[in-house]
N, C-alpha and C. Protein backbone atom coordinates (compact mmCIF):
# COMPACT_ATOMS: atom_id res chain seq x y z
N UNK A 1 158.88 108.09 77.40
CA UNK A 1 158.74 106.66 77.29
C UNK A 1 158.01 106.16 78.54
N UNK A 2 157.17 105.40 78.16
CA UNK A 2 156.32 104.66 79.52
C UNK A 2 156.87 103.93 80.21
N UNK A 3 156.81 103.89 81.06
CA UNK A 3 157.39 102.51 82.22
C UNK A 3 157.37 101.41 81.34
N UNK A 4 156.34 101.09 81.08
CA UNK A 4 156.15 99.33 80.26
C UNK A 4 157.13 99.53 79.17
N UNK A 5 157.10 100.03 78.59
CA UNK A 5 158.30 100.24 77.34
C UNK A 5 159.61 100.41 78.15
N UNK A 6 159.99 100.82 78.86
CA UNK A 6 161.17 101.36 79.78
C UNK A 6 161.90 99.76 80.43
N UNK A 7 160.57 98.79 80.43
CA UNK A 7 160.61 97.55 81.19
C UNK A 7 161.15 96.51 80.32
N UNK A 8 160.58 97.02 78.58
CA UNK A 8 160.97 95.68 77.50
C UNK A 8 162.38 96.22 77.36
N UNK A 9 162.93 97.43 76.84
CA UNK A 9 164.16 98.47 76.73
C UNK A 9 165.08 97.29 77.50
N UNK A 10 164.91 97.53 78.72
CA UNK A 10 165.59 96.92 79.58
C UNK A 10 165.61 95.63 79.81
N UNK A 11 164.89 94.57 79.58
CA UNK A 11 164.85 93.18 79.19
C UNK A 11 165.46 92.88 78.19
N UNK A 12 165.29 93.74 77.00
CA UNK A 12 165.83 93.47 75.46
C UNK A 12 167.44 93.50 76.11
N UNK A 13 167.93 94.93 76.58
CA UNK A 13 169.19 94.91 76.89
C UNK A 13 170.05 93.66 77.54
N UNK A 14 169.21 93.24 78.67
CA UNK A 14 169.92 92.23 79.66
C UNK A 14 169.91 91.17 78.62
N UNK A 15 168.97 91.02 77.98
CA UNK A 15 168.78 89.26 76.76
C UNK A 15 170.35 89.70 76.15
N UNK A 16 170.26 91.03 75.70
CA UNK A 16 171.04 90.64 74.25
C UNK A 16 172.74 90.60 75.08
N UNK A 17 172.99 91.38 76.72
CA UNK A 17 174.04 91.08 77.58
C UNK A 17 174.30 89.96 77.76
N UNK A 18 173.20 88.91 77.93
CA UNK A 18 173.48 87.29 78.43
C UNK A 18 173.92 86.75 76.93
N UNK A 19 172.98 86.84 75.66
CA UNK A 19 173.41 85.71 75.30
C UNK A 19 174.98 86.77 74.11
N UNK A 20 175.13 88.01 74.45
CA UNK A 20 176.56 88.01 74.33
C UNK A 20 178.12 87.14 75.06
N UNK A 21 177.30 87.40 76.14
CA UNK A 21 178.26 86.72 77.78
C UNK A 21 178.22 85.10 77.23
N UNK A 22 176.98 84.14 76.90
CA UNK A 22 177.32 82.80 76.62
C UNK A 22 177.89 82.82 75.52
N UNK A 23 177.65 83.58 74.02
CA UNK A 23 178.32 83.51 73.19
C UNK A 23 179.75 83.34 73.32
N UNK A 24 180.63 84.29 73.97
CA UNK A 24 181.87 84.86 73.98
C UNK A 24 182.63 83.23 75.10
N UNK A 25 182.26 82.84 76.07
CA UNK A 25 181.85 81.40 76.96
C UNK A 25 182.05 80.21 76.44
N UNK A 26 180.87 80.06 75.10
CA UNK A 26 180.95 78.92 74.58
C UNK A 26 182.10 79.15 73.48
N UNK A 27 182.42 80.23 73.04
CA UNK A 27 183.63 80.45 71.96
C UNK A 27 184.61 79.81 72.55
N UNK A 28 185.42 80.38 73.68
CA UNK A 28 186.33 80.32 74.75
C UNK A 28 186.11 78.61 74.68
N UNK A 29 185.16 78.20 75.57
CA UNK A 29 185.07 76.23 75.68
C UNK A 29 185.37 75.80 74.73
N UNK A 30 184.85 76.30 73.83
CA UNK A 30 185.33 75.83 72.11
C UNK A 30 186.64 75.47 71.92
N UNK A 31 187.09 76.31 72.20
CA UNK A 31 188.43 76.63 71.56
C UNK A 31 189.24 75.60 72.50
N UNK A 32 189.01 75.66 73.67
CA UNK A 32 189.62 75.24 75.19
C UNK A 32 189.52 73.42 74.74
N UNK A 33 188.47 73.24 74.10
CA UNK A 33 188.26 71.42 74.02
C UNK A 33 188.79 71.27 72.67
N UNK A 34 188.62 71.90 71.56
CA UNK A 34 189.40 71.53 70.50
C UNK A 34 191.53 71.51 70.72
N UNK A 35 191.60 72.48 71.59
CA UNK A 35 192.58 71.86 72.06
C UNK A 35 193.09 71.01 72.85
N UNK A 36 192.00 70.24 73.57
CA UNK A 36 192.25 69.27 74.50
C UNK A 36 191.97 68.03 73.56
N UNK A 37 190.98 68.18 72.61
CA UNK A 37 191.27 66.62 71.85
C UNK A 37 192.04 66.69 70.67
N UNK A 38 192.71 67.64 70.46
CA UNK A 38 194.29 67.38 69.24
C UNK A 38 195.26 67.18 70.30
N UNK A 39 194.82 67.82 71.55
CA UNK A 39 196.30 67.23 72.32
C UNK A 39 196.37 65.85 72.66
N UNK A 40 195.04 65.17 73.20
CA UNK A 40 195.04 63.92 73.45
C UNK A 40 195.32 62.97 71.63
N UNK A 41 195.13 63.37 70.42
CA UNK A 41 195.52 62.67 69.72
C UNK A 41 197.29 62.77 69.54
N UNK A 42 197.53 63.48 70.04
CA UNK A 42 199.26 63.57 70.17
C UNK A 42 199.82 64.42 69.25
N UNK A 43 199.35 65.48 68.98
CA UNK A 43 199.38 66.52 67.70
C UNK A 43 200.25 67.64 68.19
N UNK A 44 200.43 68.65 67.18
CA UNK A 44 200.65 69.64 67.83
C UNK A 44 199.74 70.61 68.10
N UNK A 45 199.57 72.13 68.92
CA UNK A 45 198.42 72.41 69.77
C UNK A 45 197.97 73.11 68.83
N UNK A 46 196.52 73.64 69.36
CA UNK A 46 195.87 74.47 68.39
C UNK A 46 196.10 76.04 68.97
N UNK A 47 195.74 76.58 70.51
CA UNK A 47 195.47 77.54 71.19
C UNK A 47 196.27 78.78 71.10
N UNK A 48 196.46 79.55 70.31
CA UNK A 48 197.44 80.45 70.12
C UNK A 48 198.64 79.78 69.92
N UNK A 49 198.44 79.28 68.68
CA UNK A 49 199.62 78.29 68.58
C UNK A 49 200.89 78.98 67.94
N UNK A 50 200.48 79.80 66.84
CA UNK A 50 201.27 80.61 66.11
C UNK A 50 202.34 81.51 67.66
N UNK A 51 201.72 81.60 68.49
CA UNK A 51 202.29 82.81 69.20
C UNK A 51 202.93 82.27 70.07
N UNK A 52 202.73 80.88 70.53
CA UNK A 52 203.45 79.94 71.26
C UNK A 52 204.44 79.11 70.68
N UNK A 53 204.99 79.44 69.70
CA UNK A 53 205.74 78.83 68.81
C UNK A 53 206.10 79.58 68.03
N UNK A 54 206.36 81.32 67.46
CA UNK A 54 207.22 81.93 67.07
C UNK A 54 206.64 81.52 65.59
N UNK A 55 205.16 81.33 65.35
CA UNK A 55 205.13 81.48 63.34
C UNK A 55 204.90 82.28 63.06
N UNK A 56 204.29 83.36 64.47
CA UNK A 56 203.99 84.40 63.43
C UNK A 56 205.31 85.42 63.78
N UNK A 57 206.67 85.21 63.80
CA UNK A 57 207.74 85.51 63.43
C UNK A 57 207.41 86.57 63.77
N UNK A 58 207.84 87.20 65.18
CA UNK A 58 207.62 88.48 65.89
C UNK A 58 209.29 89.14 66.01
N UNK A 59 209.02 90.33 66.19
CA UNK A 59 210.42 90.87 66.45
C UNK A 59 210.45 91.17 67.80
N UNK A 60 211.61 90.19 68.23
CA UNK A 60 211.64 89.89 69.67
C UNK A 60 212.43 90.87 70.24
N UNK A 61 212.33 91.48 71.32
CA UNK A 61 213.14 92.32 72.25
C UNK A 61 214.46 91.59 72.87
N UNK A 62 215.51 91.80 73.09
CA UNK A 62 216.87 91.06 73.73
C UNK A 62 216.14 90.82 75.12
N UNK A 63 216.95 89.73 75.62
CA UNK A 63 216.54 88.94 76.70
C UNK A 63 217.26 89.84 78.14
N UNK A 64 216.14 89.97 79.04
CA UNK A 64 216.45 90.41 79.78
C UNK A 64 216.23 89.95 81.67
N UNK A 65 217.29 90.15 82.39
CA UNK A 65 217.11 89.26 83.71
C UNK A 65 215.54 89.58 84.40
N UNK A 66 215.37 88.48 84.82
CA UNK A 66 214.29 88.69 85.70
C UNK A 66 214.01 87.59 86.71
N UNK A 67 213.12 87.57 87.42
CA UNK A 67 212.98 86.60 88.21
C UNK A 67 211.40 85.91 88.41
N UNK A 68 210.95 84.44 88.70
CA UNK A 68 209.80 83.65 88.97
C UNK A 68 209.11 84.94 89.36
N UNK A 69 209.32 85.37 90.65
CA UNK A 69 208.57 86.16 91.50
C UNK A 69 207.96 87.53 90.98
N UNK A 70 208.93 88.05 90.26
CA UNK A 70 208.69 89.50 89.29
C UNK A 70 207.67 89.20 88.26
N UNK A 71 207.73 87.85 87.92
CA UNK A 71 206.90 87.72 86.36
C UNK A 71 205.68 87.53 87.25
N UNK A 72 205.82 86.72 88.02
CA UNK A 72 204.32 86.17 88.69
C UNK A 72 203.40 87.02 88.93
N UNK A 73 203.94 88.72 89.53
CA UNK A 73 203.29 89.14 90.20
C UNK A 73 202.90 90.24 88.76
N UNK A 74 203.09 90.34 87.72
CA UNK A 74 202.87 91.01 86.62
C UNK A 74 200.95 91.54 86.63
N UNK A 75 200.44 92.42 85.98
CA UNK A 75 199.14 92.16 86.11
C UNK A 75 198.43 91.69 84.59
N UNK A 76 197.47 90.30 84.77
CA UNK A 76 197.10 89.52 84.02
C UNK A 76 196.22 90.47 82.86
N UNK A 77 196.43 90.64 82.00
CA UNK A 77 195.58 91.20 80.87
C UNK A 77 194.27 90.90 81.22
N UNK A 78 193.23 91.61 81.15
CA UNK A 78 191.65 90.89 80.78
C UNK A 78 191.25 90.55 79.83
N UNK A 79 191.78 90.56 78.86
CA UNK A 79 191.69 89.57 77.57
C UNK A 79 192.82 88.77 76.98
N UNK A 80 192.94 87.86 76.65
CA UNK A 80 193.44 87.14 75.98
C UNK A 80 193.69 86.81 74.24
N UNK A 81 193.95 87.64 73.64
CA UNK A 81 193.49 87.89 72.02
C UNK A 81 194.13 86.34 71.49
N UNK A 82 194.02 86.16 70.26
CA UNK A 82 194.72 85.28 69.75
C UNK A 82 196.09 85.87 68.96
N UNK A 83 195.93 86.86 68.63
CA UNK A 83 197.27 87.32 68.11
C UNK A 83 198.34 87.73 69.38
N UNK A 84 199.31 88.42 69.35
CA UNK A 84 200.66 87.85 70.07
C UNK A 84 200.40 89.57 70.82
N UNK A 85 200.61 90.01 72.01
CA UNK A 85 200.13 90.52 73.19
C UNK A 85 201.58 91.71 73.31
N UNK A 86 201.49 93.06 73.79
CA UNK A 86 202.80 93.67 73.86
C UNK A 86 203.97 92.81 74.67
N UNK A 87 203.64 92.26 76.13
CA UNK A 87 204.60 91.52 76.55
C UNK A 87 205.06 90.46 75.88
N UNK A 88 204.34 90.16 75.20
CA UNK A 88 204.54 88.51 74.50
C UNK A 88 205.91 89.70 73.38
N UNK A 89 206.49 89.91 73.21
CA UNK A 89 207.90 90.54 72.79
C UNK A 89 209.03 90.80 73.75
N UNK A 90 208.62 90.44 74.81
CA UNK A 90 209.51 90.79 75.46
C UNK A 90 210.46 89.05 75.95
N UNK A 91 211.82 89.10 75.50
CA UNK A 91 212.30 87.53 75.82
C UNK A 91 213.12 87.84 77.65
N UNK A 92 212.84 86.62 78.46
CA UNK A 92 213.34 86.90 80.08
C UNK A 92 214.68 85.79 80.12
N UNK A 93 215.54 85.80 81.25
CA UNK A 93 216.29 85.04 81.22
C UNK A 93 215.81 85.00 82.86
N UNK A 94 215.96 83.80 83.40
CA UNK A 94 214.85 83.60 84.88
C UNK A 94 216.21 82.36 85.24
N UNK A 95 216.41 82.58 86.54
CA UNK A 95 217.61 81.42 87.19
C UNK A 95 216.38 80.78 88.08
N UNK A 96 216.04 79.68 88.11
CA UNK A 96 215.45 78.84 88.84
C UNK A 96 215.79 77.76 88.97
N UNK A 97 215.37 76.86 89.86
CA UNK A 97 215.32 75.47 90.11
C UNK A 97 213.91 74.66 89.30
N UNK A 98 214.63 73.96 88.40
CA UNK A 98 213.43 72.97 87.24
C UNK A 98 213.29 72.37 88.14
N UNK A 99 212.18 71.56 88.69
CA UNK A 99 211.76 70.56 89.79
C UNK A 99 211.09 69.72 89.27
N UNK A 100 210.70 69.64 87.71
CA UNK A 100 209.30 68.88 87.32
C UNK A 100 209.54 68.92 85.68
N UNK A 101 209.70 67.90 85.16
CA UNK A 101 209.52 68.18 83.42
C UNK A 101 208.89 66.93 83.11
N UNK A 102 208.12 67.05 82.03
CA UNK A 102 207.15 66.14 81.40
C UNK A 102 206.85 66.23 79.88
N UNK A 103 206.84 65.43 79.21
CA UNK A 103 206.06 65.61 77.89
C UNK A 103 204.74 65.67 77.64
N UNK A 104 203.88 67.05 77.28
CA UNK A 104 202.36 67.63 76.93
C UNK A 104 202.43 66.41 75.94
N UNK A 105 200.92 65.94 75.11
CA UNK A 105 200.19 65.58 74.78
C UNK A 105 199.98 66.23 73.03
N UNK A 106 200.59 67.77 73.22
CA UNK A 106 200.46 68.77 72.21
C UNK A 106 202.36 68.58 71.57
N UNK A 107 203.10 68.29 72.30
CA UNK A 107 204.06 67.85 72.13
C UNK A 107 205.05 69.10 72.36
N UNK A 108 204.80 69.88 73.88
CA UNK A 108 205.10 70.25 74.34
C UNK A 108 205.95 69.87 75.53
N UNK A 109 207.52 70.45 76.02
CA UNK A 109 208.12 69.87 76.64
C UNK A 109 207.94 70.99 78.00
N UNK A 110 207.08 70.27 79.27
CA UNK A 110 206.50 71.14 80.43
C UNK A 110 207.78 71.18 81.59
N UNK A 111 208.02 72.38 81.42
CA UNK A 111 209.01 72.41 82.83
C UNK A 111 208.54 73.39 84.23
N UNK A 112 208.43 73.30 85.10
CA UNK A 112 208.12 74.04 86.00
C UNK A 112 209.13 74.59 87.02
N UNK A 113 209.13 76.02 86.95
CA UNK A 113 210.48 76.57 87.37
C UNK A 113 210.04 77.09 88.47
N UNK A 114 210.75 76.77 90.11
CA UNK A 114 210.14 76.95 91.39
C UNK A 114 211.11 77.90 91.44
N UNK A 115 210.85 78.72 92.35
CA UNK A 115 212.27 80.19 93.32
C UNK A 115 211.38 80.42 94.64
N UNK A 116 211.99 79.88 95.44
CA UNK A 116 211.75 79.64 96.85
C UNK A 116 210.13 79.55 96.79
N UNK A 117 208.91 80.09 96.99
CA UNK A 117 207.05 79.92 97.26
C UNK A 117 206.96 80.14 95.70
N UNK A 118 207.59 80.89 94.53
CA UNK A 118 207.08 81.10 93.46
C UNK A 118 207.21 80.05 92.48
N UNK A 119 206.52 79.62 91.83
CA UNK A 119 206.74 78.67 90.52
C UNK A 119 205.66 79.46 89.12
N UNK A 120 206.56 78.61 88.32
CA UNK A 120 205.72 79.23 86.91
C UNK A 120 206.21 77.85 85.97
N UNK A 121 205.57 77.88 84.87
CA UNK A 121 206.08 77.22 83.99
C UNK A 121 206.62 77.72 82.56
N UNK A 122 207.74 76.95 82.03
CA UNK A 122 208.11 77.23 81.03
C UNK A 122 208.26 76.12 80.37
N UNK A 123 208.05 76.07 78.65
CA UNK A 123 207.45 75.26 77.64
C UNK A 123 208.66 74.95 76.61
N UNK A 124 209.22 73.74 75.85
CA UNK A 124 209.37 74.00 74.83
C UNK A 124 208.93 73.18 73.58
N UNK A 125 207.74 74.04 73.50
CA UNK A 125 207.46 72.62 71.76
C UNK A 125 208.65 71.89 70.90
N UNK A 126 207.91 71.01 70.19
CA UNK A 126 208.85 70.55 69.24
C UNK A 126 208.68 71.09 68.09
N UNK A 127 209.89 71.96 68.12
CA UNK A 127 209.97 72.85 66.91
C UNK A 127 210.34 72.60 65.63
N UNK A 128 210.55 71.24 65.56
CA UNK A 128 211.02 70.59 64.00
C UNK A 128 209.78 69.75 63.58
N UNK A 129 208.31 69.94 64.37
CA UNK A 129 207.49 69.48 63.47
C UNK A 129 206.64 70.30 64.22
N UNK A 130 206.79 70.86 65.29
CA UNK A 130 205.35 71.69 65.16
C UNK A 130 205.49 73.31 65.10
N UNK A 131 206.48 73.61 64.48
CA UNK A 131 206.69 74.83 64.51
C UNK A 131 207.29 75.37 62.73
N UNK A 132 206.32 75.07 61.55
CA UNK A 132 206.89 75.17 60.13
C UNK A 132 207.18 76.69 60.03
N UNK A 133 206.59 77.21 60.02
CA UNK A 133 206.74 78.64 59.46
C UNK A 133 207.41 79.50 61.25
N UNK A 134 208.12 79.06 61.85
CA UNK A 134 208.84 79.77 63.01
C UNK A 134 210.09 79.59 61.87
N UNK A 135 211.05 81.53 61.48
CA UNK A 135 212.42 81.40 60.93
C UNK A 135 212.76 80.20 61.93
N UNK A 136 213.76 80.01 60.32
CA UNK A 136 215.01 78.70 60.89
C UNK A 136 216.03 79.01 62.28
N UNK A 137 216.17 80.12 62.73
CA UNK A 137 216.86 80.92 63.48
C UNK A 137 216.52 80.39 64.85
N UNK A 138 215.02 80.85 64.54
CA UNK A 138 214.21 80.72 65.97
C UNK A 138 213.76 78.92 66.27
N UNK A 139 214.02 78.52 65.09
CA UNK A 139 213.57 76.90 65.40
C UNK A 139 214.68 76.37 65.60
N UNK A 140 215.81 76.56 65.38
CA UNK A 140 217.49 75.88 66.05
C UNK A 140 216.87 76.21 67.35
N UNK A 141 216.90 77.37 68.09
CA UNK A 141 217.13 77.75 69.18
C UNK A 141 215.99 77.19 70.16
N UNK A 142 214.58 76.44 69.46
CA UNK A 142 213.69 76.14 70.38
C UNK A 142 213.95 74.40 70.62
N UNK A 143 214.74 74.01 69.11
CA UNK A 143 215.05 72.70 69.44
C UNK A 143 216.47 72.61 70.13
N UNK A 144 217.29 73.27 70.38
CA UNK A 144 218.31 72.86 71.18
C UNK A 144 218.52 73.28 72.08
N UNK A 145 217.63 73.98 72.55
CA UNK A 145 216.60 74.88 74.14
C UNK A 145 216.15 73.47 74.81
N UNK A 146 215.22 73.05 73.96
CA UNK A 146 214.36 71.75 74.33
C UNK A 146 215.61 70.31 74.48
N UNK A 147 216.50 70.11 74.02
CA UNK A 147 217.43 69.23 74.00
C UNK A 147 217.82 69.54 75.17
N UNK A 148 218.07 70.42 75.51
CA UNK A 148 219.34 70.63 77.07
C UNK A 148 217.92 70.59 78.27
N UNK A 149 216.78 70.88 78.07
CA UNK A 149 216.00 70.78 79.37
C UNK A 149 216.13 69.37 80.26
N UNK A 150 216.01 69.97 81.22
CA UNK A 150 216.26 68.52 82.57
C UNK A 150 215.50 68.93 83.99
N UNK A 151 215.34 68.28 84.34
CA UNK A 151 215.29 68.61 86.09
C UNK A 151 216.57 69.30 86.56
N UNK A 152 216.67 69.98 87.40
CA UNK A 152 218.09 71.15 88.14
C UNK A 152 218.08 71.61 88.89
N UNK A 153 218.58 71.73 90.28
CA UNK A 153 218.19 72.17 90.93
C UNK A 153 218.50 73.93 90.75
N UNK A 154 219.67 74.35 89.83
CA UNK A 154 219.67 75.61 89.31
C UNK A 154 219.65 76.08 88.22
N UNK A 155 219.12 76.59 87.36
CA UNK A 155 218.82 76.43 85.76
C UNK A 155 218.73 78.15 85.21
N UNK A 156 219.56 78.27 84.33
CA UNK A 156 219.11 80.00 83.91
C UNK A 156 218.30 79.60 82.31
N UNK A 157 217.01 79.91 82.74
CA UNK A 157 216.18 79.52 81.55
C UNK A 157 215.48 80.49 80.45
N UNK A 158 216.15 80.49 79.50
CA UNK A 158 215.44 81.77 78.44
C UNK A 158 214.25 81.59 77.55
N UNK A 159 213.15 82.12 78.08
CA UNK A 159 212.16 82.13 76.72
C UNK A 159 211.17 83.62 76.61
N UNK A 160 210.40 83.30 75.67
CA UNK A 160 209.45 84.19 75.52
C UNK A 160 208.13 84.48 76.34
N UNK A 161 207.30 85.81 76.90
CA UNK A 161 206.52 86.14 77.57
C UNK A 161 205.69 85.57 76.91
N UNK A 162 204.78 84.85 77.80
CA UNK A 162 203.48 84.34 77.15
C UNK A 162 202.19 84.29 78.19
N UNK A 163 201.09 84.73 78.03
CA UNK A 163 200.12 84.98 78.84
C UNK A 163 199.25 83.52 78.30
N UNK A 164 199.51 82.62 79.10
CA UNK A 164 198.18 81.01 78.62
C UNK A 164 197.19 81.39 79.77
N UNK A 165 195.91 80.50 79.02
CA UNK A 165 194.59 80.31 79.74
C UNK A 165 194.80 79.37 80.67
N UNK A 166 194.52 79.54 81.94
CA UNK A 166 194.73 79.05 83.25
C UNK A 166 193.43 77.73 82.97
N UNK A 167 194.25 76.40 83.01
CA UNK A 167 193.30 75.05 83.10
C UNK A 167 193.65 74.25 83.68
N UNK A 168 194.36 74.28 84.85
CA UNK A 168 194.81 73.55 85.80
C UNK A 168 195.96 73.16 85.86
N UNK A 169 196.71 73.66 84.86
CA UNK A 169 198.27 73.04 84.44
C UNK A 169 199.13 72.77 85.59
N UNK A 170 199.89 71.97 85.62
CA UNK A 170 200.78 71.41 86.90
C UNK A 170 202.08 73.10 87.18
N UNK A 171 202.12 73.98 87.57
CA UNK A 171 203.17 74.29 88.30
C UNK A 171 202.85 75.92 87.79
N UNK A 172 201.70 76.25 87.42
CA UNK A 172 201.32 77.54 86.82
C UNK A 172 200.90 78.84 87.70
N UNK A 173 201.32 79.84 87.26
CA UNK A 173 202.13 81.10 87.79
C UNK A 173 200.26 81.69 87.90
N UNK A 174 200.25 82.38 89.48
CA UNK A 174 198.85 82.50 89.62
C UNK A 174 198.09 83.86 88.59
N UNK A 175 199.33 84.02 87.85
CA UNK A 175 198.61 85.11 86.58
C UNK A 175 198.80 84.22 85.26
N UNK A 176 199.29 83.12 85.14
CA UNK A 176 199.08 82.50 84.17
C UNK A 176 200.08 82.54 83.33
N UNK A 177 201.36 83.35 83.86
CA UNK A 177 202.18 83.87 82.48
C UNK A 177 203.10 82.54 82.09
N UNK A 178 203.70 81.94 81.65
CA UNK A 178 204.83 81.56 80.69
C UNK A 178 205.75 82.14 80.31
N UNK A 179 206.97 81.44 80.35
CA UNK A 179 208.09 81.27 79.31
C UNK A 179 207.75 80.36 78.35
N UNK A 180 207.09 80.29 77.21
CA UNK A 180 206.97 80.14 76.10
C UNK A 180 207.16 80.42 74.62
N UNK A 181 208.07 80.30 73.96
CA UNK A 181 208.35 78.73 73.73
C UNK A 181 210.21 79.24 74.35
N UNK A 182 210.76 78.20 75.19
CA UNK A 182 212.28 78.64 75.98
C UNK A 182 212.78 78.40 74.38
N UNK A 183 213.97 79.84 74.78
CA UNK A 183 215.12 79.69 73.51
C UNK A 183 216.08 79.42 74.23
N UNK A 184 216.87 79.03 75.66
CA UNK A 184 217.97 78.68 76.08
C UNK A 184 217.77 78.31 77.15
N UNK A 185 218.39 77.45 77.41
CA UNK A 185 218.94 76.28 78.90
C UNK A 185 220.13 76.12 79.10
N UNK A 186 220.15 76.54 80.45
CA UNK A 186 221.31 75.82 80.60
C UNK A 186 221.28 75.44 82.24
N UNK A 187 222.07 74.19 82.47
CA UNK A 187 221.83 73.94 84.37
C UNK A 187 223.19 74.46 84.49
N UNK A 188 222.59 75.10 86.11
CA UNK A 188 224.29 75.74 86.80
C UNK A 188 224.48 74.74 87.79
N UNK A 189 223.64 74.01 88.13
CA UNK A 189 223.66 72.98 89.41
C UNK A 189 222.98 72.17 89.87
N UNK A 190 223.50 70.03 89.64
CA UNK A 190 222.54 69.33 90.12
C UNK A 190 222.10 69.35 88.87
């Protein structure tokens, strides 16, 4: 093969690398703003929604202790699929101090769970309208999860592993993980 041919080879390659790289970019933004304007209409979310909300009815692993600091330091997947992730089976029970709760936009209830420098957040939708096809089992437990959340200064909080896309969220774990969607609350103190 000639140099000059050796030169298009290799141009063709890098073209068809870039506009893979914007493709895969603008998918991602896509996805990232269609959930930012159903959240601003006050909906429930679009973004791996099934998996953040238990519809696609996973068989969950028993809940097991752990701590802010242990999850935080987990290592972040390099992809993000839309279907539900090996950790995303695994349910944690985490003792922290709630310092911060708010109502999302997606109609998500945002709590942010601090342990001394570590914080993360944990979520609980509203599971009696945005969660249809989550068993009845798992939707008691996300709405009366979500009923007992509060500010605390000590809280043993149970939910599901969830890896979200890092967008600036108020109190988010520097790998991005979640307790999403919490199946139990309870405050020990304050």
């Amino acid at each position: 093969m000639s140099r000059r041919s050796r030169r298009i080879v290799t141009a063709l390659l890098l073209a068809a690398v870039a506009a893979f790289a914007a493709f895969a970019s603008s998918r991602a933004e896509g996805q990232r703003r269609l959930a930012q304007a159903s959240s601003r209409l006050g909906t429930c979310g679009v973004e791996r929604w099934a998996v953040k909300t238990l519809q696609d009815q996973p068989h969950l692993l028993p809940a097991r202790p752990t701590t802010v600091a242990r999850l935080a330091r987990l290592r972040r997947p390099t992809y993000i699929a839309d279907v539900r992730l090996p950790l995303e089976r695994h349910v944690f029970a985490v003792t922290a101090a709630v310092t911060q709760i708010r109502s999302e936009d997606d109609e998500d209830l945002h709590l942010v769970l601090t342990s001394g420098a570590n914080q993360m957040i944990a979520e609980a939708p509203d599971a009696s309208s945005c969660a249809p096809r989550a068993t009845a089992a798992r939707r008691q437990q996300m709405v009366r999860a979500r009923s007992l959340g509060r500010v605390c200064a000590k809280a043993r909080v149970v939910g599901v592993a969830f890896w979200d896309f890092k967008h600036g969220q108020t109190g988010v774990a520097p790998n991005g993980i979640e307790l999403h969607p919490i199946l139990g609350f309870t405050c020990l103190s304050g």
